[in-house]
Protein backbone atom coordinates (compact mmCIF):
# COMPACT_ATOMS: atom_id res chain seq x y z
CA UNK A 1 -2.36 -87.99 -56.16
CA UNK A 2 -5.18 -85.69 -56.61
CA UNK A 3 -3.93 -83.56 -53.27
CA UNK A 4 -0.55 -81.38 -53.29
CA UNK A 5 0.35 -79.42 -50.24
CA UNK A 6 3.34 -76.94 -49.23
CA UNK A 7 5.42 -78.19 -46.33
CA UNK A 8 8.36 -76.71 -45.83
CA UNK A 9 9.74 -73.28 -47.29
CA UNK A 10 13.30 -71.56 -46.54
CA UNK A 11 14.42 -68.79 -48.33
CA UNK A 12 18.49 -67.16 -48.11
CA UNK A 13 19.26 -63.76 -46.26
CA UNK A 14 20.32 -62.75 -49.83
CA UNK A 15 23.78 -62.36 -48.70
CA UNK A 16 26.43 -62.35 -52.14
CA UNK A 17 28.31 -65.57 -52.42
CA UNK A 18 30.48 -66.85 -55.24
CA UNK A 19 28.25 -69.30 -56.11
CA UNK A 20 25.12 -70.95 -56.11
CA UNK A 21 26.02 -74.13 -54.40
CA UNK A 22 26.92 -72.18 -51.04
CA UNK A 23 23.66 -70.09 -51.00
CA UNK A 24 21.68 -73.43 -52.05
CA UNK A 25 22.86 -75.64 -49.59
CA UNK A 26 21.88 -74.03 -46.39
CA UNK A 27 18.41 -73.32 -47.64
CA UNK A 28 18.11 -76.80 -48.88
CA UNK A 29 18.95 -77.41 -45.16
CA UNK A 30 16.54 -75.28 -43.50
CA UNK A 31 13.67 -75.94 -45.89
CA UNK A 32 13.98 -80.16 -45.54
CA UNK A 33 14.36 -79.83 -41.72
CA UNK A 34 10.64 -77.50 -41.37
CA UNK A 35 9.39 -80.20 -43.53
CA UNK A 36 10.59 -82.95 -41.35
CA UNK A 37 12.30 -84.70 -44.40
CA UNK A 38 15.41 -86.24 -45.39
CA UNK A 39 17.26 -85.30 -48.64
CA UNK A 40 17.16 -88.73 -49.90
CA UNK A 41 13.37 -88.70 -49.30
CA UNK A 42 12.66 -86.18 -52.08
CA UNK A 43 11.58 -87.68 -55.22
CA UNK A 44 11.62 -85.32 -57.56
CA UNK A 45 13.79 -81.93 -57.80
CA UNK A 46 13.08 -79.12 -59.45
CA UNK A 47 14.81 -75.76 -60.15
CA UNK A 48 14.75 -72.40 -61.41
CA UNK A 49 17.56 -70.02 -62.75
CA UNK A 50 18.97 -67.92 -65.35
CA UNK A 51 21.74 -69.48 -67.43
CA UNK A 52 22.33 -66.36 -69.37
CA UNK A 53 22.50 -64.35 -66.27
CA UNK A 54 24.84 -66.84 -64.88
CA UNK A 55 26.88 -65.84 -68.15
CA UNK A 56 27.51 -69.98 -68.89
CA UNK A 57 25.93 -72.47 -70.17
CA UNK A 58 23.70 -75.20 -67.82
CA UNK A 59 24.82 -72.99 -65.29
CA UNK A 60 21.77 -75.06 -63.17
CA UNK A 61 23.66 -78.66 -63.65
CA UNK A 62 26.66 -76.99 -61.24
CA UNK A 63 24.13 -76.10 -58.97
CA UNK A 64 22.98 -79.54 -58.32
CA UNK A 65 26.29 -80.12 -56.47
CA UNK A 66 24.23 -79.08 -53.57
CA UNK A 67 22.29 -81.91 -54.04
CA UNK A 68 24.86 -84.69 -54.03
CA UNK A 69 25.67 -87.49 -56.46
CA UNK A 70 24.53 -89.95 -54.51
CA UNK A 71 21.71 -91.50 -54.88
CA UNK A 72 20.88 -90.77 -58.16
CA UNK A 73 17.91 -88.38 -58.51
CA UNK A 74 15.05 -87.01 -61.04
CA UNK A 75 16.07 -83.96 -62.14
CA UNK A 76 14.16 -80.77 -64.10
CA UNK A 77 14.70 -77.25 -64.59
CA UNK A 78 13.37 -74.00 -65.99
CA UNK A 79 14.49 -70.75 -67.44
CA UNK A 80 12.58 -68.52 -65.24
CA UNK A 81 11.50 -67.76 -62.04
CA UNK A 82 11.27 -71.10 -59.83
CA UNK A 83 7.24 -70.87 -59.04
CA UNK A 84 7.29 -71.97 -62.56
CA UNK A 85 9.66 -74.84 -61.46
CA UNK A 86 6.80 -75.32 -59.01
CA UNK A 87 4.23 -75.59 -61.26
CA UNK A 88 5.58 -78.44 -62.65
CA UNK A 89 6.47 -80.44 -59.61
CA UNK A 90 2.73 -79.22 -58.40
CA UNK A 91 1.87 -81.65 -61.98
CA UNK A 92 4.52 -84.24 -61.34
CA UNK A 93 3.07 -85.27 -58.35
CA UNK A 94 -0.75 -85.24 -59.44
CA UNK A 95 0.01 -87.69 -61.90
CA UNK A 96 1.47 -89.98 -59.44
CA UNK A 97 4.87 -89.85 -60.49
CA UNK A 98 6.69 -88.36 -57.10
CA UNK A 99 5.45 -87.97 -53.78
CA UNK A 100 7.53 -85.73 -52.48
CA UNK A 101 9.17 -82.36 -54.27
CA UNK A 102 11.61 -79.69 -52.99
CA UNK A 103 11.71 -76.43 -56.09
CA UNK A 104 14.46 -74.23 -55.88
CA UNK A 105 15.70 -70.83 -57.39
CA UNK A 106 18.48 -68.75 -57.25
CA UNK A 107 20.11 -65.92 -59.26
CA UNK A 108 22.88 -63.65 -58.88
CA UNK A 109 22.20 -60.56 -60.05
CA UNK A 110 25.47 -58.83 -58.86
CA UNK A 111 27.03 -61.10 -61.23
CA UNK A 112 26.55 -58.84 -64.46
CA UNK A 113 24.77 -55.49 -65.92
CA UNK A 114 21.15 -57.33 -64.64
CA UNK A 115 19.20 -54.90 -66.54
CA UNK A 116 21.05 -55.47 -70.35
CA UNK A 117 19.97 -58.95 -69.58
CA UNK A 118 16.69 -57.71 -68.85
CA UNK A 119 16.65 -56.11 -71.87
CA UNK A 120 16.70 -58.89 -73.86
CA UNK A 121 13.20 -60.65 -73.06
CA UNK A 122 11.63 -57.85 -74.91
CA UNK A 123 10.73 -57.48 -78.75
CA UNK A 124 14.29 -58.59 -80.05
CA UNK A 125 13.56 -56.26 -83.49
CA UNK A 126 12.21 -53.02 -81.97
CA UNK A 127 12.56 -52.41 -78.46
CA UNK A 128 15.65 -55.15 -77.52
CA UNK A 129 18.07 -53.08 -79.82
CA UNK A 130 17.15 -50.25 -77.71
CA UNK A 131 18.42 -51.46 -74.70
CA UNK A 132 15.71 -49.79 -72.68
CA UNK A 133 16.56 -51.08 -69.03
CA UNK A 134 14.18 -52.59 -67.06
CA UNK A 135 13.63 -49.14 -64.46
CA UNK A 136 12.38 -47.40 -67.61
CA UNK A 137 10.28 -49.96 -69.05
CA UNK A 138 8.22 -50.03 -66.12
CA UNK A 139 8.39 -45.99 -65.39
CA UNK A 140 6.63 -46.30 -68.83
CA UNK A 141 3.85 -48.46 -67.35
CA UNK A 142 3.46 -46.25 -64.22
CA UNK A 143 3.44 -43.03 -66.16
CA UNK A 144 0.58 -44.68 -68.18
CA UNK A 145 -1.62 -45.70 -65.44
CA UNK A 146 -1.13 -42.32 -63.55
CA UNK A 147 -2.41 -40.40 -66.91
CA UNK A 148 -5.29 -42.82 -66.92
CA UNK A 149 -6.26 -41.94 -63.52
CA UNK A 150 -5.47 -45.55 -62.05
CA UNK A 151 -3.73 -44.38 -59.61
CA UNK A 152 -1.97 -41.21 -58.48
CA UNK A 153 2.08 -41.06 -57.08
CA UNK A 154 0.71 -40.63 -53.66
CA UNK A 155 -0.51 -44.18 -54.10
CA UNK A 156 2.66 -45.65 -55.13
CA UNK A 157 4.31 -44.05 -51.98
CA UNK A 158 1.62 -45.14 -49.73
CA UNK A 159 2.76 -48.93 -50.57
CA UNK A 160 6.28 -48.06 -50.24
CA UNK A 161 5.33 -46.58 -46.47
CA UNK A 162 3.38 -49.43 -45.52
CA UNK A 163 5.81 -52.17 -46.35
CA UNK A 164 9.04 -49.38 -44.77
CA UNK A 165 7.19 -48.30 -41.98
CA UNK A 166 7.98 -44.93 -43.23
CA UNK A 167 6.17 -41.98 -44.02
CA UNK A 168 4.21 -41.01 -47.68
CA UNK A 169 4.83 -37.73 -47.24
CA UNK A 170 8.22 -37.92 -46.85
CA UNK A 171 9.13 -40.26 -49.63
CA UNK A 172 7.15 -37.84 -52.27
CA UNK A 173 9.97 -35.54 -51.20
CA UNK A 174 12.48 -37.71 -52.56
CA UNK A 175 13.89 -37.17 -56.48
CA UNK A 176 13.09 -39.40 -59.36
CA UNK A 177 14.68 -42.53 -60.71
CA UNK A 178 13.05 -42.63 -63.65
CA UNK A 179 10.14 -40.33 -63.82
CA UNK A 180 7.49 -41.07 -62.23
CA UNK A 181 9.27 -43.83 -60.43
CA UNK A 182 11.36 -42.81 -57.29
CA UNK A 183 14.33 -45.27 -55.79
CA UNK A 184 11.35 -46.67 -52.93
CA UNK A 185 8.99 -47.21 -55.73
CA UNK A 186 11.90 -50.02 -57.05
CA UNK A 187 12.18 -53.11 -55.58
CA UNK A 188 15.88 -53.79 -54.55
CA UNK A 189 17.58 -56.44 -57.00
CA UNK A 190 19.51 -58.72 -55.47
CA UNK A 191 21.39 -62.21 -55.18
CA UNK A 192 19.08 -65.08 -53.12
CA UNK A 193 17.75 -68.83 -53.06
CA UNK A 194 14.93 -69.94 -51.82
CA UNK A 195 12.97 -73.33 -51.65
CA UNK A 196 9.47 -74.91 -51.19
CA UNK A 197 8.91 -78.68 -50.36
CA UNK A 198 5.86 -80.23 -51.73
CA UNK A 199 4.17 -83.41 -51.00
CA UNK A 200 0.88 -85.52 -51.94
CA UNK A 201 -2.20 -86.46 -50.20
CA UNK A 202 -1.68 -88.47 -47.29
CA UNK A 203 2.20 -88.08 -47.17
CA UNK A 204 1.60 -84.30 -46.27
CA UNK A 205 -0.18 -84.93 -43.42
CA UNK A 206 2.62 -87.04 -42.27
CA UNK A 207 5.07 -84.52 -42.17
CA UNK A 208 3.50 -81.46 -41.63
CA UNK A 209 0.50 -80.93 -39.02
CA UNK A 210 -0.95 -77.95 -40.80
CA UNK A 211 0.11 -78.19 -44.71
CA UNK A 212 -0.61 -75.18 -46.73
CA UNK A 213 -2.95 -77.76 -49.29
CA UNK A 214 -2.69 -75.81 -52.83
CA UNK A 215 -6.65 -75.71 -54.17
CA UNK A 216 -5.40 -73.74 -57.26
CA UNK A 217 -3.11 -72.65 -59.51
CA UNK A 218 -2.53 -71.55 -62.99
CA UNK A 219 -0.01 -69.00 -65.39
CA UNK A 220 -1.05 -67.08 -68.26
CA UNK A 221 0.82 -64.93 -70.73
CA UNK A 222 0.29 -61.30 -72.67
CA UNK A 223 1.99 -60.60 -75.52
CA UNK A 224 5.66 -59.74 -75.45
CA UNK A 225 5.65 -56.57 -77.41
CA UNK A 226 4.65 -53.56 -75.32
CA UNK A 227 2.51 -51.75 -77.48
CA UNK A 228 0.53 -55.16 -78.28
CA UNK A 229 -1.27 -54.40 -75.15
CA UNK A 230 -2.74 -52.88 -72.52
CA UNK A 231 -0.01 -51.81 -70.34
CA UNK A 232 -2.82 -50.45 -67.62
CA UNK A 233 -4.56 -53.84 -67.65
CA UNK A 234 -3.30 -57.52 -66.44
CA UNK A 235 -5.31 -59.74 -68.69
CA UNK A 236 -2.75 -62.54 -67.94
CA UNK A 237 -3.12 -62.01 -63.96
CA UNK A 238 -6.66 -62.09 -64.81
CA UNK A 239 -7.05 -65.38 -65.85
CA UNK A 240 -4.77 -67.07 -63.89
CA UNK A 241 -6.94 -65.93 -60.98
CA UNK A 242 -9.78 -67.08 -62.31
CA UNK A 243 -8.42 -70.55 -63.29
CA UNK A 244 -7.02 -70.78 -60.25
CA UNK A 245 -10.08 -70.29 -58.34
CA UNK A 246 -9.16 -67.10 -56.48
CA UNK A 247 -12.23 -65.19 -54.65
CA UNK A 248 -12.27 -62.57 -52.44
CA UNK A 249 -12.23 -64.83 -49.49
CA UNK A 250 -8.42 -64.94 -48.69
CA UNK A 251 -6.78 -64.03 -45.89
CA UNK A 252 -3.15 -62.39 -47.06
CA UNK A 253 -2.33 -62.05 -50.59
CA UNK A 254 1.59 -62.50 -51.11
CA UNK A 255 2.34 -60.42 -54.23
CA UNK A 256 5.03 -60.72 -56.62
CA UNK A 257 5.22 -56.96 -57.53
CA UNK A 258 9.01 -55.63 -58.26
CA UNK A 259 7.47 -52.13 -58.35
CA UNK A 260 4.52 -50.01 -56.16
CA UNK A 261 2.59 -49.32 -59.06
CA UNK A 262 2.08 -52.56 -60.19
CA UNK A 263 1.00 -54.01 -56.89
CA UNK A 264 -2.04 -51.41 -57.19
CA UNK A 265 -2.47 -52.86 -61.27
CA UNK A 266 -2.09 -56.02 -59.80
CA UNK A 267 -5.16 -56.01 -56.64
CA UNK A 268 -7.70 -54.32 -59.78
CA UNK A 269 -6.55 -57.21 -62.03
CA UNK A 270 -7.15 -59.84 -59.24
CA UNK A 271 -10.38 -58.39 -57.55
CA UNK A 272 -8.76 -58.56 -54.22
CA UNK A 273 -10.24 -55.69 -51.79
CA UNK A 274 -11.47 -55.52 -48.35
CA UNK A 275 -9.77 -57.40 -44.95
CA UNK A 276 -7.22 -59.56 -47.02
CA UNK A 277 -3.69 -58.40 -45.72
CA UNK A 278 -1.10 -57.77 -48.65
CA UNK A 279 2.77 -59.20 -48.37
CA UNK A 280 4.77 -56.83 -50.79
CA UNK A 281 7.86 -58.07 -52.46
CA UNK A 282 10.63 -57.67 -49.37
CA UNK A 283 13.91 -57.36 -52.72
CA UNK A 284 13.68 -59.03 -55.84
CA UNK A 285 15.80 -61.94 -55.87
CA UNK A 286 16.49 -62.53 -59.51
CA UNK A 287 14.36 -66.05 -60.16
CA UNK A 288 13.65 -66.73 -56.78
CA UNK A 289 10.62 -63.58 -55.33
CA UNK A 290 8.21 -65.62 -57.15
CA UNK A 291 8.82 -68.72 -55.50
CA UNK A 292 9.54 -66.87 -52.37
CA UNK A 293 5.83 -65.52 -52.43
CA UNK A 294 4.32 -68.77 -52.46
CA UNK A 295 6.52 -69.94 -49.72
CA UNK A 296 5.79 -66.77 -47.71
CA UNK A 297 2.14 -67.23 -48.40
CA UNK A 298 2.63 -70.49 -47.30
CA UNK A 299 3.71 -69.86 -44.11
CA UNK A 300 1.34 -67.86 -43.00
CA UNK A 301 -1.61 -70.94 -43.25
CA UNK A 302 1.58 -73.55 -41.73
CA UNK A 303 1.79 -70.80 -38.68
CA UNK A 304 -1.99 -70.34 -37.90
CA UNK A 305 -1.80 -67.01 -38.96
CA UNK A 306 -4.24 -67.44 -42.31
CA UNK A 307 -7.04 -69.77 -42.92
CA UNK A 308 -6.41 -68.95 -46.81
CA UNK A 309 -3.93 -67.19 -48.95
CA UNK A 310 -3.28 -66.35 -52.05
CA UNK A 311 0.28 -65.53 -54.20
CA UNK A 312 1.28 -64.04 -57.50
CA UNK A 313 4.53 -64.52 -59.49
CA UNK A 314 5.62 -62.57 -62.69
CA UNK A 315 8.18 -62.86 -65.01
CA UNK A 316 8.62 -60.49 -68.87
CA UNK A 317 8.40 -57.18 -68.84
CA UNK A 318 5.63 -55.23 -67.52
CA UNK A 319 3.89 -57.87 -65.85
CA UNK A 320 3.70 -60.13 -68.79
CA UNK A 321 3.76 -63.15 -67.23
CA UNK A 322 2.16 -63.92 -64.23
CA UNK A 323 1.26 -67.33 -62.28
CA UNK A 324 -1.33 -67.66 -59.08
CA UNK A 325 -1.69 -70.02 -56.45
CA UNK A 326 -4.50 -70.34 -53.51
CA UNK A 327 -3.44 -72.14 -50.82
CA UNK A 328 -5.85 -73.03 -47.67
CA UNK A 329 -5.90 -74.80 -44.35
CA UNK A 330 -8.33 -77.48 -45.59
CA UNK A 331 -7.71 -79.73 -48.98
């Protein structure tokens, strides 16, 4: 296959369940049935969780009771958020090897002290044993770029308003989190699931009568210890764009962005200004938002409502990881 498109995307109401099979299966539901597909159609599945998080081991093989036993099926998974589980389907079906993908992620946050876990990506002999949580890490970042003159608080507020509806004004008047972070400046954590079905060339077409066709996609990483870098720049974001084959020529950009100043770190690091229309993080479903931005991006090209579109994952601390994909009406 040299052609992969989106065809189907569902994502939970990020309700708290006890466990990941109930939140999977009705979004495994939803997702198959907008992409016109029957479970035993997909080919390859591919998922994306937190095993530590879950607080057991191959916490993921329990989740594939949502799947079924029957038939037998080809089976991956990753330790982060699931657009990296969609990465590699996106390369399991270029090399001819499935036609047909559904990625999945899921987390449950509520489940344990999320930001000790947190904690515990960072440098594991000078910050981890600090247990800085993951509020202050990034009130770090934001308190950087604001002393640099990126951008001022007013800013941060002004994407809280626009994604609330409410009022900048009114939310400056609000106290501090973390200084200079208030609680609309944090993206919610929660539980969730959500899913994307992929498929190849011809067989997209089939299903789907306006596939979101992925022309692009690539991750990059910055080092993990904070002080190792720029915490004002997104080298990583950078040159995933650029691999990826992001212009200015997109329609909505769905960012990954768990806080409001790193959405405005994030459109400098990307180059995206002008008409393009910007999806902020709606919660931040532990190792599903990423995924959850492509599918939303998605959507917008399936509905007629985009020509082109562009979304951003991240994963580490401080934006240290971060994957793009541009996805467009025509292949």
């Amino acid at each position: 296959m040299s052609e992969v498109a989106v065809i189907g995307f569902a994502a939970s109401d990020r309700s708290v369940t006890t466990s990941g099979v109930e939140t999977l299966v009705p979004v495994f539901e939803q997702a198959l049935d907008r992409a016109g597909l029957g479970r035993r159609e997909v080919d390859f599945w591919c998922s994306g969780s937190s095993d530590y998080l879950a607080g057991r081991a191959f916490s993921f093989v329990n989740a594939v009771d949502a799947i079924g036993a029957v038939p037998p099926i080809a089976e991956s998974h990753v330790e982060m958020d699931a657009a990296w589980a969609l990465y590699e389907a996106y390369l399991k079906i270029l090399a001819g090897e499935a036609e047909t993908a559904l990625v999945y992620g899921f987390g449950k946050a509520t489940a344990g002290d999320v930001h000790r876990v947190l904690a515990l990506q960072l440098d594991p002999y000078t910050v981890a044993p600090l247990w800085p949580d993951a509020v202050s890490v990034a009130a770090l970042q934001a308190r950087i770029g604001i002393a640099a003159g990126l951008f001022t608080e007013r800013d941060m507020a002004e994407v809280a308003a626009r994604d609330s509806g409410g009022s900048a004004e009114e939310l400056l008047g609000h106290p501090y989190l973390a200084d200079p972070l208030r609680a609309h400046d944090v993206a919610r954590v929660t539980d969730g699931a959500a899913a994307v079905v992929l498929a190849g060339g011809e067989r997209a077409s089939r299903h789907r009568e306006r596939p979101a066709w992925i022309t692009g996609i690539a991750h990059r990483i910055d080092p993990q210890g904070l002080g190792e870098r720029d915490l004002t720049t997104v080298p990583s974001a950078s040159a995933a764009a650029r691999d990826a084959g992001l212009d200015h020529d997109v329609d909505v950009v769905a960012l990954h962005a768990p806080f409001t100043h790193q959405e405005l770190l994030l459109r400098h690091a990307l180059g995206i200004t002008g008409s393009s229309r910007f999806i902020g993080t709606d919660g931040d479903a532990m190792f599903s938002a990423g995924l959850s931005r492509i599918g939303a991006a998605a959507e917008e090209i399936m509905s007629g409502r985009a020509e082109r579109a562009a979304a951003h994952a991240t994963s580490g601390p401080a934006l240290q990881q971060n994957l793009i994909c541009v996805l467009g009406r025509d292949r």
